[in-house]
N, C-alpha and C. Protein backbone atom coordinates (compact mmCIF):
# COMPACT_ATOMS: atom_id res chain seq x y z
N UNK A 1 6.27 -13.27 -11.04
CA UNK A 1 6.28 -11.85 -11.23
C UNK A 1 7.37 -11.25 -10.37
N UNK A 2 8.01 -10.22 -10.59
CA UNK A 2 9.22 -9.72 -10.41
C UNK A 2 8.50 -8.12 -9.91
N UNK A 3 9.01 -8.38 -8.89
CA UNK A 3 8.54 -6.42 -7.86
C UNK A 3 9.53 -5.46 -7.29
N UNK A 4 9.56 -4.52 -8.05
CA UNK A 4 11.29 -3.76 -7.89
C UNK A 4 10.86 -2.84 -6.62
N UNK A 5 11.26 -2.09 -5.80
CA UNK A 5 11.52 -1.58 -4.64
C UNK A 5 10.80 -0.68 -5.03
N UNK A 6 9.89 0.22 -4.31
CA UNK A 6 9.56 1.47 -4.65
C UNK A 6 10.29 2.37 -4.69
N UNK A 7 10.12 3.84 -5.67
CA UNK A 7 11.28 4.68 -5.47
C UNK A 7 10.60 5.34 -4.67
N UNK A 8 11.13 5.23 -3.23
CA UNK A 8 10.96 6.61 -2.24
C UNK A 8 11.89 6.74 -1.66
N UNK A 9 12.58 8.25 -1.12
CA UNK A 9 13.88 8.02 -0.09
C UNK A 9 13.72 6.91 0.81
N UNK A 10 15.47 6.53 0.94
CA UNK A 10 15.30 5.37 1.74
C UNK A 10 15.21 5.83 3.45
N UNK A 11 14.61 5.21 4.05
CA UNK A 11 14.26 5.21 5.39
C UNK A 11 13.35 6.00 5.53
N UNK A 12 12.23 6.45 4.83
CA UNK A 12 11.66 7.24 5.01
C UNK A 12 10.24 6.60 5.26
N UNK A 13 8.98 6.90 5.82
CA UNK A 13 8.32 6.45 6.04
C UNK A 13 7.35 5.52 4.82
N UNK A 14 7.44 6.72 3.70
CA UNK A 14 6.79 6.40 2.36
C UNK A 14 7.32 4.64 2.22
N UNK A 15 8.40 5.07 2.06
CA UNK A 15 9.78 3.37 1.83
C UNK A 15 9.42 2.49 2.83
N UNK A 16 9.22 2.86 4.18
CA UNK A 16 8.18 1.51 4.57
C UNK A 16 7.55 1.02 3.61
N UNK A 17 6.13 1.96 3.82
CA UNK A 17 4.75 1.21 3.65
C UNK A 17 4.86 0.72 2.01
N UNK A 18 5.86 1.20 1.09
CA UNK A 18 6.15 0.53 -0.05
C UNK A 18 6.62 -0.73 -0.24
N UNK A 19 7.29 -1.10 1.19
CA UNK A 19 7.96 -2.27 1.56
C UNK A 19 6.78 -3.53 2.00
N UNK A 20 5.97 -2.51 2.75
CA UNK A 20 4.41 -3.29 3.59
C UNK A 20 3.86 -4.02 2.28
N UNK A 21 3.63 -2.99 1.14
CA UNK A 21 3.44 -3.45 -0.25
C UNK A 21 3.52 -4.57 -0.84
N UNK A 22 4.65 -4.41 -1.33
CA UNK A 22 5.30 -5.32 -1.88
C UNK A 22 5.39 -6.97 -1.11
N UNK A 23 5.64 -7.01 0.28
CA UNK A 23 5.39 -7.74 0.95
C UNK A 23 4.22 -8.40 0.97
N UNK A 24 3.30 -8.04 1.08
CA UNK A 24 2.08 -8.05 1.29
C UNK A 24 1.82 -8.86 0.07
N UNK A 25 1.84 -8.18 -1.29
CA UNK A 25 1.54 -8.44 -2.63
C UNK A 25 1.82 -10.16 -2.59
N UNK A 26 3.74 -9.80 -2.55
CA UNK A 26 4.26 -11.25 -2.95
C UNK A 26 3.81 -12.15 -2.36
N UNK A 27 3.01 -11.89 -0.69
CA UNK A 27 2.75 -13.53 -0.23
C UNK A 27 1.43 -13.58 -0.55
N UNK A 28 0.29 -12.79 -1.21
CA UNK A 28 -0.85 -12.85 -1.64
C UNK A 28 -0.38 -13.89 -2.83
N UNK A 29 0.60 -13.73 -3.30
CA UNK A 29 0.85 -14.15 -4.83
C UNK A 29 0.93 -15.61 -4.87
N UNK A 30 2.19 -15.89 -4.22
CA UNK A 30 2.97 -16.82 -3.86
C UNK A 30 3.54 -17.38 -2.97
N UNK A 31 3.00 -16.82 -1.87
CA UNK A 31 3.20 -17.62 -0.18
C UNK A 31 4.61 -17.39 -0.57
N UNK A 32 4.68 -18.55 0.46
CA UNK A 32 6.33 -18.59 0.83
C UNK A 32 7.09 -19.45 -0.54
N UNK A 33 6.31 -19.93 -1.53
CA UNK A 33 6.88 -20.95 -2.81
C UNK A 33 7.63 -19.96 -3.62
N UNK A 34 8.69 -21.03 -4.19
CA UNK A 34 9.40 -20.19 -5.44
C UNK A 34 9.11 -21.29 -6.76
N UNK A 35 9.40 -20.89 -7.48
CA UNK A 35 8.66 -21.60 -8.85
C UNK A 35 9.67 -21.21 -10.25
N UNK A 36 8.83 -21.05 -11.25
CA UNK A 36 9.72 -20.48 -12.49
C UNK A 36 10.03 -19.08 -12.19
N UNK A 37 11.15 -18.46 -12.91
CA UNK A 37 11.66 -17.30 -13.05
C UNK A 37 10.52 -16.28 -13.67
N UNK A 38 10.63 -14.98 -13.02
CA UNK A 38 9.66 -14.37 -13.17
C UNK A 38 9.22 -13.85 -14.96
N UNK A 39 7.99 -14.04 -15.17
CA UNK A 39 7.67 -13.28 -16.82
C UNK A 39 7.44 -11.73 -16.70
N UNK A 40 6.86 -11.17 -15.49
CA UNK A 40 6.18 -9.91 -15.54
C UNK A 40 7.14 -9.22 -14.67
N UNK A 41 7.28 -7.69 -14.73
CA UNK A 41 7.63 -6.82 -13.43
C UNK A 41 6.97 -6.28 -12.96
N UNK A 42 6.29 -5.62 -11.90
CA UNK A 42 5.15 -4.92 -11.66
C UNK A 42 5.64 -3.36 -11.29
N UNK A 43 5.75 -2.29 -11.81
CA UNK A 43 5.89 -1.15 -11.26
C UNK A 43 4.48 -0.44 -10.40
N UNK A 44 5.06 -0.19 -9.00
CA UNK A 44 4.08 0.49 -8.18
C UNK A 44 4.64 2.13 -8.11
N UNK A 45 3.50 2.96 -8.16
CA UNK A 45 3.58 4.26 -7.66
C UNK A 45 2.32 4.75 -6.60
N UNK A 46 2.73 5.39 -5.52
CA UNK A 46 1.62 5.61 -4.73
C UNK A 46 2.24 7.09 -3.56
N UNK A 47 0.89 7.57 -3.29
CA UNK A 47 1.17 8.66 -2.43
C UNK A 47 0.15 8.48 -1.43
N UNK A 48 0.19 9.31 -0.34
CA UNK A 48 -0.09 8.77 0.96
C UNK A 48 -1.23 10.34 0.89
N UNK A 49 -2.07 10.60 2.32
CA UNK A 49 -2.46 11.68 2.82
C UNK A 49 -3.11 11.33 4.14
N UNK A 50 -3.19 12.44 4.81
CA UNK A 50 -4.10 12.17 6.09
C UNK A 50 -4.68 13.35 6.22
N UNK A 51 -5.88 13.18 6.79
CA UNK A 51 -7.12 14.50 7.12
C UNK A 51 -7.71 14.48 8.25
N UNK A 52 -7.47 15.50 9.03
CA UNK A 52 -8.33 14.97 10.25
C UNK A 52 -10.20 15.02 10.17
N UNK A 53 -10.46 14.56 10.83
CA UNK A 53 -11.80 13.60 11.12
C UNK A 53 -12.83 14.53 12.17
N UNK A 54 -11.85 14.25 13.41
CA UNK A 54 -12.56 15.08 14.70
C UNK A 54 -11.74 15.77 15.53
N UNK A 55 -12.18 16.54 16.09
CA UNK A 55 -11.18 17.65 16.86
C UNK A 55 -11.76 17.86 18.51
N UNK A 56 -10.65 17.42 19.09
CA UNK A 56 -11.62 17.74 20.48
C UNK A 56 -11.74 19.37 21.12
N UNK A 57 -13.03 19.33 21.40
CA UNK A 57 -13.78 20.85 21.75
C UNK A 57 -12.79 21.05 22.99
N UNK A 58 -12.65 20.12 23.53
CA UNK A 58 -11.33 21.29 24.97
C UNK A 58 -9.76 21.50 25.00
N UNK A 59 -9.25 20.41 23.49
CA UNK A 59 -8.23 21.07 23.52
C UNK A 59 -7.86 21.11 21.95
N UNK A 60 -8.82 21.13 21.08
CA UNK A 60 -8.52 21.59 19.47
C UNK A 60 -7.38 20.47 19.08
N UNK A 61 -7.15 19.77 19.24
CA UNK A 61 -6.46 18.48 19.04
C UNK A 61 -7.21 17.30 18.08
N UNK A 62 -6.82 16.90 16.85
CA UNK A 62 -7.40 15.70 16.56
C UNK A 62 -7.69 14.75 17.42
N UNK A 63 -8.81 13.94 17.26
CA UNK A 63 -8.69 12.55 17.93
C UNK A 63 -9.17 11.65 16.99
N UNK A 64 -9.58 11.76 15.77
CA UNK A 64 -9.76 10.43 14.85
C UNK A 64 -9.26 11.36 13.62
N UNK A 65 -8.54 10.29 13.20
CA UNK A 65 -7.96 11.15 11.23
C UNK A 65 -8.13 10.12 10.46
N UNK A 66 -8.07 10.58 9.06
CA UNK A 66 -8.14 9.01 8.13
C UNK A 66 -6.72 9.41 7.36
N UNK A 67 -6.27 8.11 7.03
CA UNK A 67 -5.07 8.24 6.40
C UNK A 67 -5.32 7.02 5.13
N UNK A 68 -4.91 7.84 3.88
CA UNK A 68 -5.35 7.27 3.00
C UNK A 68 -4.13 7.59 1.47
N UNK A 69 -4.28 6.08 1.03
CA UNK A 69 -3.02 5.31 -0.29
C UNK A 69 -3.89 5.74 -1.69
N UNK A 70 -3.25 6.24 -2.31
CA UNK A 70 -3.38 6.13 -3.86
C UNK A 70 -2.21 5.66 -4.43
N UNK A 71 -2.73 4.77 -5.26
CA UNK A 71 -1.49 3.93 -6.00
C UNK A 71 -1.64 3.71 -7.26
N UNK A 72 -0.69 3.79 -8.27
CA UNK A 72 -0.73 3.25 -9.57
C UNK A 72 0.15 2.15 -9.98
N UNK A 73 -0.47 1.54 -10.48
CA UNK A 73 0.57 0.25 -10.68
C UNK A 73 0.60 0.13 -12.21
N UNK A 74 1.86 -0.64 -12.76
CA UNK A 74 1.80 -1.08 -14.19
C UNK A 74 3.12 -2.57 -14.36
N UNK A 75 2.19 -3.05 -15.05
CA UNK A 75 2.29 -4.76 -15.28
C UNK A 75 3.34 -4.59 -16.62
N UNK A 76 4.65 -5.07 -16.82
CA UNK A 76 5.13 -4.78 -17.59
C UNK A 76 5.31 -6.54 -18.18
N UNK A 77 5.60 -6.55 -19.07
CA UNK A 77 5.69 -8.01 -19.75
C UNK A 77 7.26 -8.04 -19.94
N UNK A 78 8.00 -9.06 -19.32
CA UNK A 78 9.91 -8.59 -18.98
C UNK A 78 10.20 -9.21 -20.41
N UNK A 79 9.78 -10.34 -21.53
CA UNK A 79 9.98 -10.40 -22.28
C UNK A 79 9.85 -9.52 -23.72
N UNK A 80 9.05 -8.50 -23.48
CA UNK A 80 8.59 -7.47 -24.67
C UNK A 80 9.04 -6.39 -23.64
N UNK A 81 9.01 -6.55 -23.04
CA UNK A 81 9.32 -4.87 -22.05
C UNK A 81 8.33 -4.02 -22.34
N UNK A 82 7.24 -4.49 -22.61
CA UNK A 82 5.30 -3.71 -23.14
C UNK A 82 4.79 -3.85 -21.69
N UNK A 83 3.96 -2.67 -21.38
CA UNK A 83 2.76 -2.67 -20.74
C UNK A 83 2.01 -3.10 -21.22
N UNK A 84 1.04 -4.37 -20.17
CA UNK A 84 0.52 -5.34 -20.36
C UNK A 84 -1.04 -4.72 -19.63
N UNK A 85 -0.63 -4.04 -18.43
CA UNK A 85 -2.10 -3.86 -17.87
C UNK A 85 -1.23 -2.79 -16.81
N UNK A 86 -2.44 -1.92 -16.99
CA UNK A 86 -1.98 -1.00 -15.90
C UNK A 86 -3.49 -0.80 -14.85
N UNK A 87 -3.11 0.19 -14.20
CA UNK A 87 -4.62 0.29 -12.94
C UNK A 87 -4.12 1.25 -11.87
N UNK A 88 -5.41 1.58 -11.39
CA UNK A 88 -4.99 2.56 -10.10
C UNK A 88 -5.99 1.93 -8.65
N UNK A 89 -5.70 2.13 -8.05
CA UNK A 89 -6.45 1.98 -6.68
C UNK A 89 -6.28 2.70 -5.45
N UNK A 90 -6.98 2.55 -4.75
CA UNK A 90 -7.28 3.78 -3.44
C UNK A 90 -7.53 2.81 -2.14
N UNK A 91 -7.10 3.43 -0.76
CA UNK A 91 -7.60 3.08 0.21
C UNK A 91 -7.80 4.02 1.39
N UNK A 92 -8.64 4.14 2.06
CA UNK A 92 -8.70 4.78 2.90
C UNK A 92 -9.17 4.52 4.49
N UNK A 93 -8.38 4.54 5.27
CA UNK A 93 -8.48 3.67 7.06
C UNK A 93 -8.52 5.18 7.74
N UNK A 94 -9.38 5.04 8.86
CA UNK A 94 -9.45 5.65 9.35
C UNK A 94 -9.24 5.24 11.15
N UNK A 95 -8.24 6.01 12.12
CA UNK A 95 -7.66 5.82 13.02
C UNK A 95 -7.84 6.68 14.30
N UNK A 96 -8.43 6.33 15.46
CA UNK A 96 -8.21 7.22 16.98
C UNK A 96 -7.06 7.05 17.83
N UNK A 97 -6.91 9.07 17.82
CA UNK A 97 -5.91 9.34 18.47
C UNK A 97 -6.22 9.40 20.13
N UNK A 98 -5.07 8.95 21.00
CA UNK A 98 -5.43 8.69 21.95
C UNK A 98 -4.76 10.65 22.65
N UNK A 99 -5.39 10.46 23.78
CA UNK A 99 -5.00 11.79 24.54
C UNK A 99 -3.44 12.35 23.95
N UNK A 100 -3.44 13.49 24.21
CA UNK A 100 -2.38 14.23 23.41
C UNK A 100 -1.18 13.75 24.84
N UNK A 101 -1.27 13.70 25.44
CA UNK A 101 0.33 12.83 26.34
C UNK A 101 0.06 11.72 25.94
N UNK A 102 -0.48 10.66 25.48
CA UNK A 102 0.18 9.36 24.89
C UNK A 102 0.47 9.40 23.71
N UNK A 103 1.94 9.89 23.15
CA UNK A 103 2.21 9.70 22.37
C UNK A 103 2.82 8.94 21.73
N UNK A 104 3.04 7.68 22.17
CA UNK A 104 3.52 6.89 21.56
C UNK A 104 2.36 6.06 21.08
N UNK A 105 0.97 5.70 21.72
CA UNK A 105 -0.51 5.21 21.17
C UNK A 105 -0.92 6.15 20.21
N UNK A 106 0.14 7.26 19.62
CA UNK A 106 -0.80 8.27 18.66
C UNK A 106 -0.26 7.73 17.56
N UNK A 107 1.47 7.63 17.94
CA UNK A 107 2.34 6.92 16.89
C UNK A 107 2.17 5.50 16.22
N UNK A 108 1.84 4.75 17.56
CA UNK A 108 1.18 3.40 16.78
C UNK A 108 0.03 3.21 16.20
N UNK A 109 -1.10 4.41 16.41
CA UNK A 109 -2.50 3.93 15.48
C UNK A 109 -1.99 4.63 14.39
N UNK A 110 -1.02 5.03 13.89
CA UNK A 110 -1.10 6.36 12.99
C UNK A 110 -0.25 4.25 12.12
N UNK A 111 0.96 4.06 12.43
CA UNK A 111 1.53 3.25 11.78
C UNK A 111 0.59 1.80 11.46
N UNK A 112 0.02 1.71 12.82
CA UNK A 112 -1.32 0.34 12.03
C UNK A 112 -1.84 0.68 10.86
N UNK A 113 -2.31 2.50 10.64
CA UNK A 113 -3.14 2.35 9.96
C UNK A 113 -2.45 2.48 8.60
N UNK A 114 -1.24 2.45 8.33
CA UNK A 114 -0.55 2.31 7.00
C UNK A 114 -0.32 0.88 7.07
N UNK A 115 -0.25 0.53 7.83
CA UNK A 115 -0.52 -1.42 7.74
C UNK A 115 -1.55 -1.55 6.84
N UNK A 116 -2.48 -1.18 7.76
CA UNK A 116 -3.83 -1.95 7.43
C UNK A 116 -4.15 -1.14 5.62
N UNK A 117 -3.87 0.27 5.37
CA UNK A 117 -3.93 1.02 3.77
C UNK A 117 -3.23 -0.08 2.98
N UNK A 118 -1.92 -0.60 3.48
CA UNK A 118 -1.11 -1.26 2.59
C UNK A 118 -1.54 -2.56 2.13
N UNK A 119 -2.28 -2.94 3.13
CA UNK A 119 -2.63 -4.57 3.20
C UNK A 119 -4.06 -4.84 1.92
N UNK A 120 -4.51 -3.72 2.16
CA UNK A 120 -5.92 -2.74 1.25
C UNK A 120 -5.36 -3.03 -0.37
N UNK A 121 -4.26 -1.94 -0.37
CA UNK A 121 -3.75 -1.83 -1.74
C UNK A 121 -3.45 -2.99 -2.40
N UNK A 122 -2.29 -4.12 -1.53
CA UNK A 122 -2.31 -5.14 -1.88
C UNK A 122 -3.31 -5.88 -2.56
N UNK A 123 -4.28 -6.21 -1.64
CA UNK A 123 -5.74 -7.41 -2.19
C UNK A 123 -6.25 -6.64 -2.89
N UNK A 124 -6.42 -5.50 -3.34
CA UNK A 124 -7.39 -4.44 -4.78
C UNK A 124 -5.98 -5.29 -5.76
N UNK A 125 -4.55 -4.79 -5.65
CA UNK A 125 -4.13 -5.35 -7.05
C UNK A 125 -3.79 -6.63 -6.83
N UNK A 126 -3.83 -7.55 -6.10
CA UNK A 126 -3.38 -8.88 -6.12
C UNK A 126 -5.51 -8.71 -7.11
N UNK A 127 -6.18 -9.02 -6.93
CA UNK A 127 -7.53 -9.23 -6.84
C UNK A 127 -7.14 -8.61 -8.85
N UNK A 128 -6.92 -7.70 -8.95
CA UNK A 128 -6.70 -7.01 -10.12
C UNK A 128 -5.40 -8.60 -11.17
N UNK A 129 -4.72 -8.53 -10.57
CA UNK A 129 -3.27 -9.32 -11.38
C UNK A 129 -3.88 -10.86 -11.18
N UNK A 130 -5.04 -11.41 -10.31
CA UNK A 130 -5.39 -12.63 -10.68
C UNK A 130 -6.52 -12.59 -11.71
N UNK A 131 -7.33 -11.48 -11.93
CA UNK A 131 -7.86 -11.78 -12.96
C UNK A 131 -7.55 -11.19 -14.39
N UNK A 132 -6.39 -10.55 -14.63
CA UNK A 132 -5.42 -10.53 -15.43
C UNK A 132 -5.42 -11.86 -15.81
N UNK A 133 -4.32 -12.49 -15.31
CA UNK A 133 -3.72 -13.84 -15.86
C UNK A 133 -4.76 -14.83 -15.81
N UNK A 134 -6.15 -15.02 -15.54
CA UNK A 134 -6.89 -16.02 -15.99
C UNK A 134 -7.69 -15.37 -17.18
N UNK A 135 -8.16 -14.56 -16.91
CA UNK A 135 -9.39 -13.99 -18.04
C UNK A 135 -8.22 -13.43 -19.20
N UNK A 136 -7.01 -12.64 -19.20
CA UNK A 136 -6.25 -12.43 -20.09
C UNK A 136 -6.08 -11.06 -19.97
N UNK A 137 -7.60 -10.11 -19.31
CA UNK A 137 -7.70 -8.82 -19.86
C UNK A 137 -7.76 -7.94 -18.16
């Protein structure tokens, strides 16, 4: 299977975690092996959000938010150029912010937790595209 880049500006955070994606996907798929040339392409689309959770009473500051992936994907067949199977999926992680002067521990739970959304999205459609290709449907 063949996985084209997501379209999001490049360097932008979105274009990471599209990268986390795709990554993620291909070694669910196929480890580190290469094999025959790909039959399928997979187009991904997905948007991000975050909401805060809890707010601390002495200084109105979040301290836990959830940050959460919606994604649509579609399975294209590269020999018919037909959609073969399409699907949507969701994830949602939820993350604590540490005191408002550590900000760089605010920055890293905020980026784990698009790790960990991405890693989510992955195994829903890897889990989705293996029983595609055995069952057919």
């Amino acid at each position: 299977m063949k996985s084209r880049p997501v379209e999001k500006p490049n360097a932008s955070r979105e274009a990471r975690i599209g990268v986390e994606i795709r990554n993620a996907l291909a070694f669910k798929l196929y480890g580190n092996a290469t094999g025959m040339p790909p039959t399928h392409r997979l187009v991904l689309r997905f948007s991000s959000s975050r909401s805060t959770l809890l707010l601390d009473p002495l200084t109105a500051l979040p301290s836990s938010e959830n940050y959460g992936l919606d994604a649509q994907y579609n399975l294209i067949e590269l020999a018919t150029n037909k959609s073969v199977m399409t699907g949507t999926t969701f994830s949602r992680v939820s993350y604590d912010i540490p005191g408002s002067i550590q900000r760089f521990a605010r920055a890293r739970a905020f980026r784990d937790a698009e790790d960990r959304a991405a890693n989510e999205i992955a195994e829903n459609i890897q889990t989705r595209l293996a029983s595609f290709f055995v069952a057919g449907t």
